[in-house]
Protein backbone atom coordinates (compact mmCIF):
# COMPACT_ATOMS: atom_id res chain seq x y z
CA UNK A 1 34.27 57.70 41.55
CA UNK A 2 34.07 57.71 45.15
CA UNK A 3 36.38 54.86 47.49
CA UNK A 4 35.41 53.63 51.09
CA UNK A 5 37.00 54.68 53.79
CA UNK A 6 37.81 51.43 55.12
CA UNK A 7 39.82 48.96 53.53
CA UNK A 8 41.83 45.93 53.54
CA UNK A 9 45.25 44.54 51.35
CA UNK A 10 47.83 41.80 51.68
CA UNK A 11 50.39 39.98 50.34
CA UNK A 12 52.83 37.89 50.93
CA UNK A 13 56.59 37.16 49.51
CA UNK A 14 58.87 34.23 49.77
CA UNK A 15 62.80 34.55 50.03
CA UNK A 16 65.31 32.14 50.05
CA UNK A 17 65.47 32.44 53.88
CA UNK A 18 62.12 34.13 54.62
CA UNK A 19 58.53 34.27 54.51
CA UNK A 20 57.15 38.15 54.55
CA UNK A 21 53.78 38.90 55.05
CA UNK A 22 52.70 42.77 54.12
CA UNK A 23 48.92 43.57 55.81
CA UNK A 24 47.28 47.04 55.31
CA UNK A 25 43.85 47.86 57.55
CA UNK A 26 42.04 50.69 57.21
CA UNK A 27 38.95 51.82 59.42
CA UNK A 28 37.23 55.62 59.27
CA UNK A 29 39.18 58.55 60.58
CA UNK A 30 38.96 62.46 59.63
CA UNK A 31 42.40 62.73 59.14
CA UNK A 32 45.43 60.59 58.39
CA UNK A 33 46.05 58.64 61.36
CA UNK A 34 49.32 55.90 60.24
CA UNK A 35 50.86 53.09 62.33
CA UNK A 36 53.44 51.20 61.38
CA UNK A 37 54.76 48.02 62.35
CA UNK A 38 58.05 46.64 60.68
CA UNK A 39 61.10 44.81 61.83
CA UNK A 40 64.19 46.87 63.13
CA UNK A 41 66.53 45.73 60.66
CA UNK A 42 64.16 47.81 57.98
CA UNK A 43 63.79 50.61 60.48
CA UNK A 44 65.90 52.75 58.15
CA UNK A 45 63.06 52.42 55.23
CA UNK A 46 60.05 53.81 57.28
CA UNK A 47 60.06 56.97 56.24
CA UNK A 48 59.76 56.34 52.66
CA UNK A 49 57.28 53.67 53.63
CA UNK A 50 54.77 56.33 55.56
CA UNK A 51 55.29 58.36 52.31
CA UNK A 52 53.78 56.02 49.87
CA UNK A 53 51.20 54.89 52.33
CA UNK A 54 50.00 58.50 52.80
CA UNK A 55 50.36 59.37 48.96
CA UNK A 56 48.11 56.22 48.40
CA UNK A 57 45.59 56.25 51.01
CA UNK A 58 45.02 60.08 51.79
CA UNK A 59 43.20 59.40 54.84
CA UNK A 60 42.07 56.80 57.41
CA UNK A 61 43.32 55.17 60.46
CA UNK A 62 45.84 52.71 58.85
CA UNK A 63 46.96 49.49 60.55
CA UNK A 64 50.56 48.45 58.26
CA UNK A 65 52.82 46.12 59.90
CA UNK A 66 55.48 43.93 57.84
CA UNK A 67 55.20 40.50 59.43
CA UNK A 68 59.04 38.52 59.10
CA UNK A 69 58.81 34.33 59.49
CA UNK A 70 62.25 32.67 59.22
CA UNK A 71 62.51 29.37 57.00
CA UNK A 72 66.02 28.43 56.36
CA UNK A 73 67.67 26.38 59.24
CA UNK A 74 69.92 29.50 59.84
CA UNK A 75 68.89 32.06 62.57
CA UNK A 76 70.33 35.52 64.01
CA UNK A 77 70.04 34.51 67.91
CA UNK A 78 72.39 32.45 68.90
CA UNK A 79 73.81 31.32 72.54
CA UNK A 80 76.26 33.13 74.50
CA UNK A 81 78.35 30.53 75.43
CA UNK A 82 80.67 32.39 78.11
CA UNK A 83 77.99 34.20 79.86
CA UNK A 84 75.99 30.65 80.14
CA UNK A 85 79.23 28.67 81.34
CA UNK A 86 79.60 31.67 83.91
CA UNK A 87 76.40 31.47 84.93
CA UNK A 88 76.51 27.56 85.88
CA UNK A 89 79.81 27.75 87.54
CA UNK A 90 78.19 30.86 89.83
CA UNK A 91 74.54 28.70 90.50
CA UNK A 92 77.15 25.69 91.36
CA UNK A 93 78.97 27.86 93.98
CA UNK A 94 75.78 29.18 95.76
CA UNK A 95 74.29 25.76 95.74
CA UNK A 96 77.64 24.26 97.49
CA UNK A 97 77.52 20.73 96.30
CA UNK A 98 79.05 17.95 93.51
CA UNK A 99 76.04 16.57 92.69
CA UNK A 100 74.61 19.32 90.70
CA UNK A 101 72.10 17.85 88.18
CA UNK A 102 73.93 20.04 85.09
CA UNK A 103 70.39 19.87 82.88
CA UNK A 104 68.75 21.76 85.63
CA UNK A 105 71.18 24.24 86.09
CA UNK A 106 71.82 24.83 82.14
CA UNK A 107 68.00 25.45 82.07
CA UNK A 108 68.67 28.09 84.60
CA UNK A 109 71.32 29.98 83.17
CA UNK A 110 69.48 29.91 79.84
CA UNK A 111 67.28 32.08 80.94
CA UNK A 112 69.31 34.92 82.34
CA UNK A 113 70.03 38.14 80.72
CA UNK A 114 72.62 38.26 77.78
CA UNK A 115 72.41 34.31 77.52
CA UNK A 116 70.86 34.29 73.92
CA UNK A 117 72.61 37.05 71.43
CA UNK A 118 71.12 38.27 68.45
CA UNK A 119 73.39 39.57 65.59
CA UNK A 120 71.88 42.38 63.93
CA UNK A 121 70.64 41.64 60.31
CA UNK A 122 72.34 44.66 57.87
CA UNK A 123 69.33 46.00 55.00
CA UNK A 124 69.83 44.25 51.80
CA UNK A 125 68.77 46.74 48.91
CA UNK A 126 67.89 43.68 46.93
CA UNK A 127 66.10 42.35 48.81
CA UNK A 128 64.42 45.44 50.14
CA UNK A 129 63.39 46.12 46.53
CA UNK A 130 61.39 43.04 46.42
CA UNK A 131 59.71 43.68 49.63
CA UNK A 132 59.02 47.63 48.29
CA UNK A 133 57.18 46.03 45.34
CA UNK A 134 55.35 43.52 47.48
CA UNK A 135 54.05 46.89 49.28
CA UNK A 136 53.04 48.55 46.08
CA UNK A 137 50.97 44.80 45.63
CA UNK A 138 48.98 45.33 49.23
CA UNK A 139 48.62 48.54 48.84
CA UNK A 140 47.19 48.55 45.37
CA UNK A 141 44.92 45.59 46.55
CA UNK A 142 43.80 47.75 49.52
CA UNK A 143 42.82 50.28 47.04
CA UNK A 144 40.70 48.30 44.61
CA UNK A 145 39.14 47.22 47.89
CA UNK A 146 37.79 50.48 48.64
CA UNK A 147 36.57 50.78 44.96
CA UNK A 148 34.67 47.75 45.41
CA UNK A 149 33.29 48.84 48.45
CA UNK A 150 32.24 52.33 47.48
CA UNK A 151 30.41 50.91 45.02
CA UNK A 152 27.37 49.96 46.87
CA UNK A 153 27.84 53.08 48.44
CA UNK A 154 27.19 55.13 45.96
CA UNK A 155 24.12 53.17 44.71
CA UNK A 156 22.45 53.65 47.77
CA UNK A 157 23.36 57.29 47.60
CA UNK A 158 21.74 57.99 44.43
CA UNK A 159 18.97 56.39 45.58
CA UNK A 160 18.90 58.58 48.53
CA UNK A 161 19.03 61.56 46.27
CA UNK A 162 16.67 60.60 44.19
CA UNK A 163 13.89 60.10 46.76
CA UNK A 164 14.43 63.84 48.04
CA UNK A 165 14.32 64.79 44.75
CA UNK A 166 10.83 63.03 44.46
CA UNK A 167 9.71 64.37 47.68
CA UNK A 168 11.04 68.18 46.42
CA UNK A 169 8.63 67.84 43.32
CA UNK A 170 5.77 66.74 46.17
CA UNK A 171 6.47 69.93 48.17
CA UNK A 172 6.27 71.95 44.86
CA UNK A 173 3.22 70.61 43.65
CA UNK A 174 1.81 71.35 47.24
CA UNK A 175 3.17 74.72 47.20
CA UNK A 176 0.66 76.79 45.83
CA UNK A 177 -2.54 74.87 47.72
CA UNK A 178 -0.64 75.65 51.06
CA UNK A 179 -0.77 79.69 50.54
CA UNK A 180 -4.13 78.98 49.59
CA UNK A 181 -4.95 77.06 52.71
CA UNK A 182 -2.71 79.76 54.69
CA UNK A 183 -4.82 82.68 53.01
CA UNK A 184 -8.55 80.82 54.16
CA UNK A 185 -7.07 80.20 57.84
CA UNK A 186 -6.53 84.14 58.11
CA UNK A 187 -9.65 85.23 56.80
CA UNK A 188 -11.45 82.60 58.67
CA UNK A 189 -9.85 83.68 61.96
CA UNK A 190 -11.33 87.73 60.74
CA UNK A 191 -14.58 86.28 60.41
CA UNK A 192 -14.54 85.02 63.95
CA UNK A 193 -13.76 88.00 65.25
CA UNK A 194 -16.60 89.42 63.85
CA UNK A 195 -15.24 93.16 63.20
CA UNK A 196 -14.91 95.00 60.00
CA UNK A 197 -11.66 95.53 58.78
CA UNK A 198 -9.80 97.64 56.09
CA UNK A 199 -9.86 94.86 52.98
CA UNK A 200 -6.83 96.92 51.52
CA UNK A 201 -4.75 96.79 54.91
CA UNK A 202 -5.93 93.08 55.10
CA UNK A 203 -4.72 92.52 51.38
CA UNK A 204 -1.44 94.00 52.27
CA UNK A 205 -0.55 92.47 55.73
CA UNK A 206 -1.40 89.11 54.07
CA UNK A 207 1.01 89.58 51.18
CA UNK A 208 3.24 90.91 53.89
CA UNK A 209 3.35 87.42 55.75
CA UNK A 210 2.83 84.78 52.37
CA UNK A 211 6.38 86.92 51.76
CA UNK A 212 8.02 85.20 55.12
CA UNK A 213 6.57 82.03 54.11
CA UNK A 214 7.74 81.93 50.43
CA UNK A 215 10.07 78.57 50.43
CA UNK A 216 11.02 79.39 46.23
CA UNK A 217 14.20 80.30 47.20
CA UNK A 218 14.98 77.28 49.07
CA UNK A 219 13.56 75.04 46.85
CA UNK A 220 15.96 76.16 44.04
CA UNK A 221 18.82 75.76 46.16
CA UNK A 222 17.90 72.24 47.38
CA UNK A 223 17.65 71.20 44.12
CA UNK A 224 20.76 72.72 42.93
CA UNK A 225 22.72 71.05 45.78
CA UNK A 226 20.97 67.99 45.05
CA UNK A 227 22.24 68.08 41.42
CA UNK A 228 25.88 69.06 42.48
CA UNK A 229 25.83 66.20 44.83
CA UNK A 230 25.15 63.86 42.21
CA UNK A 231 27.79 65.17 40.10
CA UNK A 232 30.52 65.27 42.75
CA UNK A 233 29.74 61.60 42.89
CA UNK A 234 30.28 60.90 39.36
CA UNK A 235 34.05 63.31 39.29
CA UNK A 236 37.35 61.50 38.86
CA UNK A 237 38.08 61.89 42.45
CA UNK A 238 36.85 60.61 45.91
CA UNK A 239 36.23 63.71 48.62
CA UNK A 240 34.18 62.54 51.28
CA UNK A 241 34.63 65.61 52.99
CA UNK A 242 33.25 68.06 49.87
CA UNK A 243 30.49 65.78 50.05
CA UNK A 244 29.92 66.13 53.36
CA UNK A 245 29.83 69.92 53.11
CA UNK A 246 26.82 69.32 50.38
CA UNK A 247 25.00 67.04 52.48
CA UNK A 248 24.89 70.05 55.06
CA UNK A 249 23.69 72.35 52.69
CA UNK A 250 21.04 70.29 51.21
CA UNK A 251 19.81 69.94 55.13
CA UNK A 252 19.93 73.60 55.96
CA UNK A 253 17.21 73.83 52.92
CA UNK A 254 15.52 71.03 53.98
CA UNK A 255 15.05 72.81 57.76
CA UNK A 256 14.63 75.87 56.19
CA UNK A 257 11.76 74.86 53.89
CA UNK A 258 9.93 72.49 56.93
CA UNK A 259 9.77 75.43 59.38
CA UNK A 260 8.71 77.57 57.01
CA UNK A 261 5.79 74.97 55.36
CA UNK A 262 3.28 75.84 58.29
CA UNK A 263 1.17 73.33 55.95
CA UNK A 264 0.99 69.33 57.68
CA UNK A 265 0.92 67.77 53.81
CA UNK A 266 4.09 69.56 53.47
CA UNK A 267 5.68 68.80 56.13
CA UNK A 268 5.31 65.10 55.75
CA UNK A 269 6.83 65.60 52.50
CA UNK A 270 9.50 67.43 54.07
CA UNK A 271 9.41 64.61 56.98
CA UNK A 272 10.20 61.78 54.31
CA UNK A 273 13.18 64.02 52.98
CA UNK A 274 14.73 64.33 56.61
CA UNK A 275 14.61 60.51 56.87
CA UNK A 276 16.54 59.89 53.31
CA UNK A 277 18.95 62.25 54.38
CA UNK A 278 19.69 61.25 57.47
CA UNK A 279 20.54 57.66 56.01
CA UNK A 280 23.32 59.55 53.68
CA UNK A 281 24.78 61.42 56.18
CA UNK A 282 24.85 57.66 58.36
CA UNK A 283 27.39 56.40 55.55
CA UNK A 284 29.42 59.44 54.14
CA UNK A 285 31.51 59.03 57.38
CA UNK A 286 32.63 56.26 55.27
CA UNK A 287 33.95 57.69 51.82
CA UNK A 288 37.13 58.76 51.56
């Protein structure tokens, strides 16, 4: 069963002193294209992160970030008391007077450099184990998203084969009216000339040239792509890129068999099969 490309997951876990929110997006790319976005106290855990994102997704540009809210009345920055009282002493000596306003120049120092401290926050395993399985949760969600996705996908894709499939049996049907058609034209243009010819030689050049137009070939390959398309579809595993490689095959025949028609029922046949293709290769960009 095929999955879309894009895709979305989240969830979110409360801990006794935190709220953290876990968001996967996904949006079309050829290859693997990961950024991640996580606190630097779980810096340490990226790695292993990437891996199960990679293992899970395969392929896409993937948005992950771990979003951290603090809830408990305890927090990591705190004020740097000496540096502060420094810095008001040193505003009251350039400002040369007693009658400092002491708000004011507290709002000052606040905001210079090293004022506010942060302790680093050391990894707790147990805690890291919780978050790891409230990955697994986004990630699975992100997945079933893509399932969900594909499906109308791959509706619309049978459809699509379908009607070239339809459209095949319409050039088929045609086929053997169009060397007849082809076969009048010539002899029509002899007549014009007015000048006798060898029928033999005639017989033979004309063989000679239904020959280059013969389109069995590529009608038996269209339809065979056509049928491994629609099983590739149905396998166990999503390869947008296999399927792809069909849908360029199944054109190749498609060209082939249109410039080789030289018939205009044909070719509107071939016309409509052109235009259902071209609205499958608008939305395999999108399978994984």
């Amino acid at each position: 069963m095929i999955q879309s490309m894009t895709g979305y997951g989240k969830s979110v876990l409360q801990l006794p002193t935190k709220k953290v929110t876990i968001e996967i997006k996904i949006l079309n790319s050829k290859n693997l294209d990961l950024n991640v976005r996580i606190p630097s106290y779980y810096k340490e855990k990226e790695l292993s992160v990437r891996k199960k994102l990679a293992a899970g997704l395969v392929r896409g540009k993937i948005d992950f970030s771990i979003y951290v809210e603090m809830t408990a009345d305890e927090t990591t920055t705190v004020i740097n008391k000496t540096v502060v009282n420094n810095y008001v002493q040193q505003l009251k000596n350039v400002l040369f007077t007693e009658n400092d306003n002491e708000v004011e120049l507290l709002k000052m120092a606040i905001k210079m450099p090293d004022a506010l401290k942060t302790e680093r926050e050391e990894l707790d395993e147990n805690e890291w184990n919780l978050i790891e399985a409230s990955i697994v949760e986004a990630l699975n969600e992100t997945i079933q998203y893509r399932t969900d996705e594909a499906a109308s996908l791959e509706d619309d894709f049978k459809l699509r084969i379908l009607n070239i499939r339809k459209y095949l049996e319409e050039v088929n049907a045609l086929d053997e009216e169009r060397l007849e058609n082809v076969r009048e034209r010539l002899q029509k243009s002899i007549d014009d000339l007015k000048v006798e010819i060898d029928q033999n030689r005639f017989e033979q050049e004309l063989i000679y040239y239904l020959e280059k137009l013969d389109i069995n070939e590529e009608k038996v390959r269209l339809g065979n792509h056509l049928e491994y398309f629609l099983q590739e579809l149905d396998s166990k595993d999503s390869n947008g890129k296999k399927l792809g490689f069909i849908i360029q095959e199944i054109g190749r025949e498609i060209n082939t068999t249109g410039s080789k028609a030289n018939y205009a029922p044909m070719q509107k046949s071939v016309i409509q099969m052109k235009n259902e293709l071209e609205k499958v290769k608008e939305q395999i960009l999108n399978v994984l």
